[in-house]
PDB file of N, CA and C in Angstrom:
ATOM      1  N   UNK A   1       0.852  -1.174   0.000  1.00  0.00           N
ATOM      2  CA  UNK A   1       0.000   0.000   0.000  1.00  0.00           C
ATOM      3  C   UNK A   1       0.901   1.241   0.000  1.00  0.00           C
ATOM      4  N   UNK A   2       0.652   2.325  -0.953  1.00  0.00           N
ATOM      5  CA  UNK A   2       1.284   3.833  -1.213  1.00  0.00           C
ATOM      6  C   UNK A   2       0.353   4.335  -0.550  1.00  0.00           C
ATOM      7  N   UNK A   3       0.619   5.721   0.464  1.00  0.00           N
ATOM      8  CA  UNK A   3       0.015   6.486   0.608  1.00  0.00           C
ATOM      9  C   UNK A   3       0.367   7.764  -0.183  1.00  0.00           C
ATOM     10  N   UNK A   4      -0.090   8.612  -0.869  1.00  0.00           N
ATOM     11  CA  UNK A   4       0.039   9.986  -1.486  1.00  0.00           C
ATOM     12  C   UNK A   4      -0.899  11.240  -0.883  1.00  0.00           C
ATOM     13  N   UNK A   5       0.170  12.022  -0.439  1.00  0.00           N
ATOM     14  CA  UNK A   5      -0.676  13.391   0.259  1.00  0.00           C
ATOM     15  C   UNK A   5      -0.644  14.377  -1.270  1.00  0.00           C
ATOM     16  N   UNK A   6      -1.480  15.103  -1.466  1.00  0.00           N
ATOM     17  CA  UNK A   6      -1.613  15.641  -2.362  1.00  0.00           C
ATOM     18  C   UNK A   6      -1.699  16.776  -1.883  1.00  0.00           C
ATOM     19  N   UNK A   7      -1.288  17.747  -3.155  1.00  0.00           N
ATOM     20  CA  UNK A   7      -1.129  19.768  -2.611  1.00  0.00           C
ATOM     21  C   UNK A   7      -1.965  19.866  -1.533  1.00  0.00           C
ATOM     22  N   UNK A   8      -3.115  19.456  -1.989  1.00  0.00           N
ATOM     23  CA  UNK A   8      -4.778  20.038  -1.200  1.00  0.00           C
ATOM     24  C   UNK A   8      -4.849  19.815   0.474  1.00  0.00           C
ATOM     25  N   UNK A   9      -3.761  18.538   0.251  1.00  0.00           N
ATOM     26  CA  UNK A   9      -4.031  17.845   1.703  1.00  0.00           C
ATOM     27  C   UNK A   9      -4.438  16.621   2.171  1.00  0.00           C
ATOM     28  N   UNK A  10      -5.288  16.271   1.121  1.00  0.00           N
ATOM     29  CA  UNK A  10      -5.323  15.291   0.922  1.00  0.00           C
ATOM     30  C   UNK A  10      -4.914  13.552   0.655  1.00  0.00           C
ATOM     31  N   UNK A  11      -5.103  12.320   1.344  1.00  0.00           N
ATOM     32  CA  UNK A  11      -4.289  11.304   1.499  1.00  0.00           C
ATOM     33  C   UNK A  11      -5.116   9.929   0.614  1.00  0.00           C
ATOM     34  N   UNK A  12      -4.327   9.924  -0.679  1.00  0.00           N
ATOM     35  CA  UNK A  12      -4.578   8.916  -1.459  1.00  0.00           C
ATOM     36  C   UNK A  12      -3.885   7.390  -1.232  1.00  0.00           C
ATOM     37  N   UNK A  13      -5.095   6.524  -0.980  1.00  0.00           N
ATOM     38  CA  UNK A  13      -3.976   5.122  -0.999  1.00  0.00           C
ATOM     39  C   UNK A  13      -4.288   4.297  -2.366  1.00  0.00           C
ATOM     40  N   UNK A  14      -2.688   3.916  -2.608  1.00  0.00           N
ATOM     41  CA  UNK A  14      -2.330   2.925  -3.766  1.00  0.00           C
ATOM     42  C   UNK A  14      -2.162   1.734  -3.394  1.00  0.00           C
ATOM     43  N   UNK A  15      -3.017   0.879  -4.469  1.00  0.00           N
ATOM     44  CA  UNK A  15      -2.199  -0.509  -4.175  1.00  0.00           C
ATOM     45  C   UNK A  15      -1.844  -0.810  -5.080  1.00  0.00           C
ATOM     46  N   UNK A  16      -0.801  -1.850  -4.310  1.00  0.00           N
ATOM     47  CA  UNK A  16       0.313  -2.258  -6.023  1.00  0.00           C
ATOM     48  C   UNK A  16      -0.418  -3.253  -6.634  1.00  0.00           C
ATOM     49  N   UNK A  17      -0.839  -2.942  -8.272  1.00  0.00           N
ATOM     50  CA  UNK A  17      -1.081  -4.053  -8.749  1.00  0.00           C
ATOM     51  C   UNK A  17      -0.697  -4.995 -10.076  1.00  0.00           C
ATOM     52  N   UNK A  18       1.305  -4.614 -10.310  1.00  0.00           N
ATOM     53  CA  UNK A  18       1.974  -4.999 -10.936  1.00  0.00           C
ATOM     54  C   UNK A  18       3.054  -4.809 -11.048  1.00  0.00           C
ATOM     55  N   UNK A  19       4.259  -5.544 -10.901  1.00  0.00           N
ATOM     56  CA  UNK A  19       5.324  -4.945 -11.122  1.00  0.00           C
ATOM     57  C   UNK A  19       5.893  -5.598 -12.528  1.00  0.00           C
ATOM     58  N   UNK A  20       6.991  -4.299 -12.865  1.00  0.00           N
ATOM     59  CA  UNK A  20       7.326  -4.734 -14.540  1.00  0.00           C
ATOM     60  C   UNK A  20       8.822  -4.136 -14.214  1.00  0.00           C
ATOM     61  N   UNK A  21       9.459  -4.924 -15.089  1.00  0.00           N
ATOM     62  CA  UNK A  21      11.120  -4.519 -15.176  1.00  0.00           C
ATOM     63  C   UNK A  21      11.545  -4.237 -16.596  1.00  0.00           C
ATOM     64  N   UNK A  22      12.466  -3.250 -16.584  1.00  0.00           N
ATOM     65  CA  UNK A  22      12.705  -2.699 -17.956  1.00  0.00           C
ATOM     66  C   UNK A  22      13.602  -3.965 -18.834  1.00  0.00           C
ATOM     67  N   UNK A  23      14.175  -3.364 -19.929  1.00  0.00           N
ATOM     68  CA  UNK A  23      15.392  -4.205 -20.537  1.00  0.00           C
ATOM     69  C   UNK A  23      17.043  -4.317 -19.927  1.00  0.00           C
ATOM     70  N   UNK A  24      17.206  -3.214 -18.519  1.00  0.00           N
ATOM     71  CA  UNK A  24      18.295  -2.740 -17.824  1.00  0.00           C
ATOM     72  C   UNK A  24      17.674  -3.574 -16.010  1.00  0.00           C
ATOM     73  N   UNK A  25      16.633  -4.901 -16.269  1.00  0.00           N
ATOM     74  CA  UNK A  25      16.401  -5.022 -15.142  1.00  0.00           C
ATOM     75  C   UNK A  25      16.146  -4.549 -14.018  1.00  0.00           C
ATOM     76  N   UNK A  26      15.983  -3.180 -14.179  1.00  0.00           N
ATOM     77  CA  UNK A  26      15.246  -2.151 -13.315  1.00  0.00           C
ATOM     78  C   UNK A  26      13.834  -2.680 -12.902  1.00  0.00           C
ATOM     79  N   UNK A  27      13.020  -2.515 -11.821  1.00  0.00           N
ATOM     80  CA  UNK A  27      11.809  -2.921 -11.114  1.00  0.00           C
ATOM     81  C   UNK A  27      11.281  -1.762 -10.901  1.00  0.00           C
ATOM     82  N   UNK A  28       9.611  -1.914 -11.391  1.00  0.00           N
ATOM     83  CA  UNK A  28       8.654  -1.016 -10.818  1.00  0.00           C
ATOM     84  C   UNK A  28       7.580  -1.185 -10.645  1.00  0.00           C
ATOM     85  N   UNK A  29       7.250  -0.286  -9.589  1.00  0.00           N
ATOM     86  CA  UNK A  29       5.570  -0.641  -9.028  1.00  0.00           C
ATOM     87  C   UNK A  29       4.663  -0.370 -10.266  1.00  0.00           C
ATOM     88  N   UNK A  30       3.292  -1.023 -10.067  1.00  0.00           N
ATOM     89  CA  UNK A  30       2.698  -0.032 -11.003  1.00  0.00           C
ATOM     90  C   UNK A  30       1.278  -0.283 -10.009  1.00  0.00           C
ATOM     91  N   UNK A  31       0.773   0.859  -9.329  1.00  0.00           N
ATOM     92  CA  UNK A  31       0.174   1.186  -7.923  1.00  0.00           C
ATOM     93  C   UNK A  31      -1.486   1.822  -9.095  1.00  0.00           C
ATOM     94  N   UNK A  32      -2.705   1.789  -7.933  1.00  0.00           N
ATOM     95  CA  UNK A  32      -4.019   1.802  -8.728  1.00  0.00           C
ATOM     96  C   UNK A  32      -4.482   2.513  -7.613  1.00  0.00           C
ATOM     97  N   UNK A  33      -5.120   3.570  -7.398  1.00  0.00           N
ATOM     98  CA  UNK A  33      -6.151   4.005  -6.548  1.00  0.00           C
ATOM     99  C   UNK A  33      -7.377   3.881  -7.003  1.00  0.00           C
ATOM    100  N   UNK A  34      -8.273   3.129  -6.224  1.00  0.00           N
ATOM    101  CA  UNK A  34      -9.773   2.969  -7.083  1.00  0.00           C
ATOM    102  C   UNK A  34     -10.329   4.215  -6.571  1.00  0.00           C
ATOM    103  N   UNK A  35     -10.060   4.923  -5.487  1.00  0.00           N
ATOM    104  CA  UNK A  35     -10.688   6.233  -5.190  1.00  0.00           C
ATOM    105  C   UNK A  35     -10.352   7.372  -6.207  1.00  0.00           C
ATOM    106  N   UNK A  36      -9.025   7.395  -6.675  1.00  0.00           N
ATOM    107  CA  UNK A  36      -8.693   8.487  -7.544  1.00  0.00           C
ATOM    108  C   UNK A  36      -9.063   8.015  -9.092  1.00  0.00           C
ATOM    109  N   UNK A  37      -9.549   6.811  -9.164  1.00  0.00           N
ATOM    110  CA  UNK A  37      -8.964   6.107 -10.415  1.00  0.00           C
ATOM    111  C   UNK A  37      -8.174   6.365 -11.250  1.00  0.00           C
ATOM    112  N   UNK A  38      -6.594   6.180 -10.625  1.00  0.00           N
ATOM    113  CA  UNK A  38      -5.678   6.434 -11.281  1.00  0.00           C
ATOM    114  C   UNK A  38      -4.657   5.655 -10.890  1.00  0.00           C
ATOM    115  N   UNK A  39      -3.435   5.781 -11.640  1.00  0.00           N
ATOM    116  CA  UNK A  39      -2.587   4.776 -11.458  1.00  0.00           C
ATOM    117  C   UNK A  39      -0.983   5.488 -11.679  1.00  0.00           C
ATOM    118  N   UNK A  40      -0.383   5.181 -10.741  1.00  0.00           N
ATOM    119  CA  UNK A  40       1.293   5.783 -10.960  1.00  0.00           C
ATOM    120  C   UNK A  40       2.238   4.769 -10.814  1.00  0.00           C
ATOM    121  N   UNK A  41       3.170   5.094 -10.905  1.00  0.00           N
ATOM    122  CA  UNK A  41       4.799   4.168 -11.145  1.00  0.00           C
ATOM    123  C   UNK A  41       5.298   4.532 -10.307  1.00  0.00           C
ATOM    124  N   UNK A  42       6.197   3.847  -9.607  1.00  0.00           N
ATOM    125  CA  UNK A  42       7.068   3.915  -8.641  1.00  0.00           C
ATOM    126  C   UNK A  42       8.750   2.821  -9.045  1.00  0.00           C
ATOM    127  N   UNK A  43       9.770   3.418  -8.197  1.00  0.00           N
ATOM    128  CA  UNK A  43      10.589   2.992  -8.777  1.00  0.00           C
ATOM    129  C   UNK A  43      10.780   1.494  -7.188  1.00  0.00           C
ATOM    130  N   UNK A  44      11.656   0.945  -7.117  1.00  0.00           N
ATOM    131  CA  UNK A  44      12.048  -0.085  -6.043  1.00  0.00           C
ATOM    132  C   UNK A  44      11.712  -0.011  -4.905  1.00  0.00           C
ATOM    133  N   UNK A  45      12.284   1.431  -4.806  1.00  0.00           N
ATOM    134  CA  UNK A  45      12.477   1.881  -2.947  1.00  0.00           C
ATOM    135  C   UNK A  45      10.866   2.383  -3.034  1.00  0.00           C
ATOM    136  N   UNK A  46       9.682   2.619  -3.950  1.00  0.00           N
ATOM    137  CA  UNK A  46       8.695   3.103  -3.395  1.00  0.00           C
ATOM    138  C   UNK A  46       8.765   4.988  -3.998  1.00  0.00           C
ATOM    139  N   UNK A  47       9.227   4.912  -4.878  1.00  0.00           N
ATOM    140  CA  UNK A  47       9.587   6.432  -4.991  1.00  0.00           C
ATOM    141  C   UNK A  47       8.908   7.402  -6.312  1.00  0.00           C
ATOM    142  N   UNK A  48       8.118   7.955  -5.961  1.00  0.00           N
ATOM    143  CA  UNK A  48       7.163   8.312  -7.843  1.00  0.00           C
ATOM    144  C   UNK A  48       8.502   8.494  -8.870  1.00  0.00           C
ATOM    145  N   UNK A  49       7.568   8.114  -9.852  1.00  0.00           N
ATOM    146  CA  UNK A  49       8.881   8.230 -11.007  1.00  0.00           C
ATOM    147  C   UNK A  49       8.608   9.730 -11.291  1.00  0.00           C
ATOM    148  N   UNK A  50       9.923  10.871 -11.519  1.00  0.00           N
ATOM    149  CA  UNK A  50       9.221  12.053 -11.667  1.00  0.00           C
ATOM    150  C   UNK A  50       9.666  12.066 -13.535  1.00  0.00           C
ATOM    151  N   UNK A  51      10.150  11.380 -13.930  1.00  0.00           N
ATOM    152  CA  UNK A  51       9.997  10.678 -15.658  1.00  0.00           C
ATOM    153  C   UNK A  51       8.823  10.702 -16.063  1.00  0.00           C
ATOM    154  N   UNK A  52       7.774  11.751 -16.831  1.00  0.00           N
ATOM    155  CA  UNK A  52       6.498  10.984 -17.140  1.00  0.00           C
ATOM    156  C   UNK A  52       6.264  10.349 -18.227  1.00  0.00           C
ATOM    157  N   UNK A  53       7.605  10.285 -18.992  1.00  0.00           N
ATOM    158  CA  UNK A  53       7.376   9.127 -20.350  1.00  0.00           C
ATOM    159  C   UNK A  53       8.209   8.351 -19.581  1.00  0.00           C
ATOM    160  N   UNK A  54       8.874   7.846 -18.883  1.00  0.00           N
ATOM    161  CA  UNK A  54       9.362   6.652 -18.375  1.00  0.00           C
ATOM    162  C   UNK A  54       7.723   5.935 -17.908  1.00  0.00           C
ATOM    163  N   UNK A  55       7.347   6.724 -17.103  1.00  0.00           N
ATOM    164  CA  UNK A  55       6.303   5.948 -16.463  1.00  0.00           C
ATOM    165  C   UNK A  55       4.892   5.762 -17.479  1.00  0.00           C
ATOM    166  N   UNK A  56       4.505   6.395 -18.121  1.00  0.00           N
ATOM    167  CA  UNK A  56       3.808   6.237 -19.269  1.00  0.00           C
ATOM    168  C   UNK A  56       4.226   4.892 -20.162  1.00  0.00           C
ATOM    169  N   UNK A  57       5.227   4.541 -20.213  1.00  0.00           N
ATOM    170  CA  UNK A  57       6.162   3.592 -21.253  1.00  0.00           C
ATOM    171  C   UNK A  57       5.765   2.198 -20.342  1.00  0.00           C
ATOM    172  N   UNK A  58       6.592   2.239 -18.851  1.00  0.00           N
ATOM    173  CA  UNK A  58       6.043   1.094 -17.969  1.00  0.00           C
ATOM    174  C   UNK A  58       4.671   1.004 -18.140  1.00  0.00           C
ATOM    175  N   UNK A  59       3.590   1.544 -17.850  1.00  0.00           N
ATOM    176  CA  UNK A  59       2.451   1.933 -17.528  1.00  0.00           C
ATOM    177  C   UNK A  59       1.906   0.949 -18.884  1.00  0.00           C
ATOM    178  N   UNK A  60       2.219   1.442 -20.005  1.00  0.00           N
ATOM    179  CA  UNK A  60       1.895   0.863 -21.256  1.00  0.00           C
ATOM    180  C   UNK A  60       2.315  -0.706 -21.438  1.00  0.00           C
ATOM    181  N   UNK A  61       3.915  -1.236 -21.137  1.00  0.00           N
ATOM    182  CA  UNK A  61       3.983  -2.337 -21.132  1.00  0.00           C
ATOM    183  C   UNK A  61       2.992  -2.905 -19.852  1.00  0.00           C
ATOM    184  N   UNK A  62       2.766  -2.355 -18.788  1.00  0.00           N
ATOM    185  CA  UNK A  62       2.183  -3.260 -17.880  1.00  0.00           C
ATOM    186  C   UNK A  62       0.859  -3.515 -18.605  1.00  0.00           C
ATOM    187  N   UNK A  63       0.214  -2.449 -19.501  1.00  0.00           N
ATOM    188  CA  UNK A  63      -1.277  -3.108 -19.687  1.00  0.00           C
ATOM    189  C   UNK A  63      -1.457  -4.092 -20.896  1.00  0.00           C
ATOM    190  N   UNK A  64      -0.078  -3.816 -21.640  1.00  0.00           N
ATOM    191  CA  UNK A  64       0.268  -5.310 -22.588  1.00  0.00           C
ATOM    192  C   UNK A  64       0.367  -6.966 -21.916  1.00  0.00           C
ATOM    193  N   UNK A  65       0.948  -6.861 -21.059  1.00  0.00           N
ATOM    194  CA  UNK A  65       1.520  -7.758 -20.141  1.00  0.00           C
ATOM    195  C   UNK A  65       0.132  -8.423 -19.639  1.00  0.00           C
ATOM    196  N   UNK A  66      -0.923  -7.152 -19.496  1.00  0.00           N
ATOM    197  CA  UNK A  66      -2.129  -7.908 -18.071  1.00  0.00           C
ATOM    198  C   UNK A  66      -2.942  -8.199 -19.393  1.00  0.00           C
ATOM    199  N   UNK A  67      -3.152  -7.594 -20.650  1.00  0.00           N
ATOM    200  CA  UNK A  67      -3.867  -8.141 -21.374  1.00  0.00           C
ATOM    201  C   UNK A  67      -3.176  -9.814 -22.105  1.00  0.00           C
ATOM    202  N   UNK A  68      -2.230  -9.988 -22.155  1.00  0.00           N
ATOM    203  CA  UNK A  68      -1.475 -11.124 -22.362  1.00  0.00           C
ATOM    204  C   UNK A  68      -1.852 -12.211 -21.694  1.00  0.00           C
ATOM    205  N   UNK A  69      -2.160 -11.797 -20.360  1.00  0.00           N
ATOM    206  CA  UNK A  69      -2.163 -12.553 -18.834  1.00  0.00           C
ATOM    207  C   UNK A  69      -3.907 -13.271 -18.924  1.00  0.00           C
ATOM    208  N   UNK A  70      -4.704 -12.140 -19.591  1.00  0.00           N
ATOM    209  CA  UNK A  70      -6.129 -12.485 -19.150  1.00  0.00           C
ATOM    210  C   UNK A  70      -6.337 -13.405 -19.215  1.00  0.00           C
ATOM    211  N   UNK A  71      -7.491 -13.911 -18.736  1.00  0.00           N
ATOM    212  CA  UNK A  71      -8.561 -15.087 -19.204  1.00  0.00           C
ATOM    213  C   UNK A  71      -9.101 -15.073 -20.753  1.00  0.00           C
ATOM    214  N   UNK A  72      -8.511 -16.201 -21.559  1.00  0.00           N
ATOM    215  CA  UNK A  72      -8.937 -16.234 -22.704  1.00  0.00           C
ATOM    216  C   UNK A  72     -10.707 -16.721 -23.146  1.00  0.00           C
ATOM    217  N   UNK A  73     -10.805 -15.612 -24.246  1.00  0.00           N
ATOM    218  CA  UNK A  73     -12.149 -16.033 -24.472  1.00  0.00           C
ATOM    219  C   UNK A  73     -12.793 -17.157 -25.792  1.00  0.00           C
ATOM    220  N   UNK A  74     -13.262 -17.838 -25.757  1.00  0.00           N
ATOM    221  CA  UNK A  74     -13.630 -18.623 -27.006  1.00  0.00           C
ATOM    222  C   UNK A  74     -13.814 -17.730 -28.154  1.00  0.00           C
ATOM    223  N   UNK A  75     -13.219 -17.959 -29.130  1.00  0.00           N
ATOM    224  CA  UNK A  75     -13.847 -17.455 -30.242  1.00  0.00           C
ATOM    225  C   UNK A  75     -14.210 -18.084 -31.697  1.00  0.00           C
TER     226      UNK A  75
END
């Protein structure tokens, strides 16, 4: 679980619901708030990526990866 305080004051919790590693074996979260519905990257230690095409790029392989993963349907 991430917690995120935001400008406002506000305290968002993330949960992790993937991790993906680059081609340099690097590890990252890839965290979901169903309250914010949104989703950010984090690097090992837990740390926002402040990269937003790094994390856009993870972000993208992770939803390749979970669509890969699904439950297949008859067709």
């Amino acid at each position: 679980m991430l917690v995120i305080e935001t400008t406002d004051g506000k305290q968002l919790e993330f949960e992790v619901v993937g991790l993906v590693e680059d081609d340099e074996n690097n590890a990252y979260a890839v965290c979901y708030s169903e309250k914010a519905d949104e989703f950010v990257v984090t690097d090992a230690k837990g740390t926002l990526l402040d990269d937003d095409e790094l994390a856009q790029e993870i972000l993208d392989d992770f939803f390749v990866l979970a669509d890969e993963s699904g439950p297949e349907t008859p067709g």
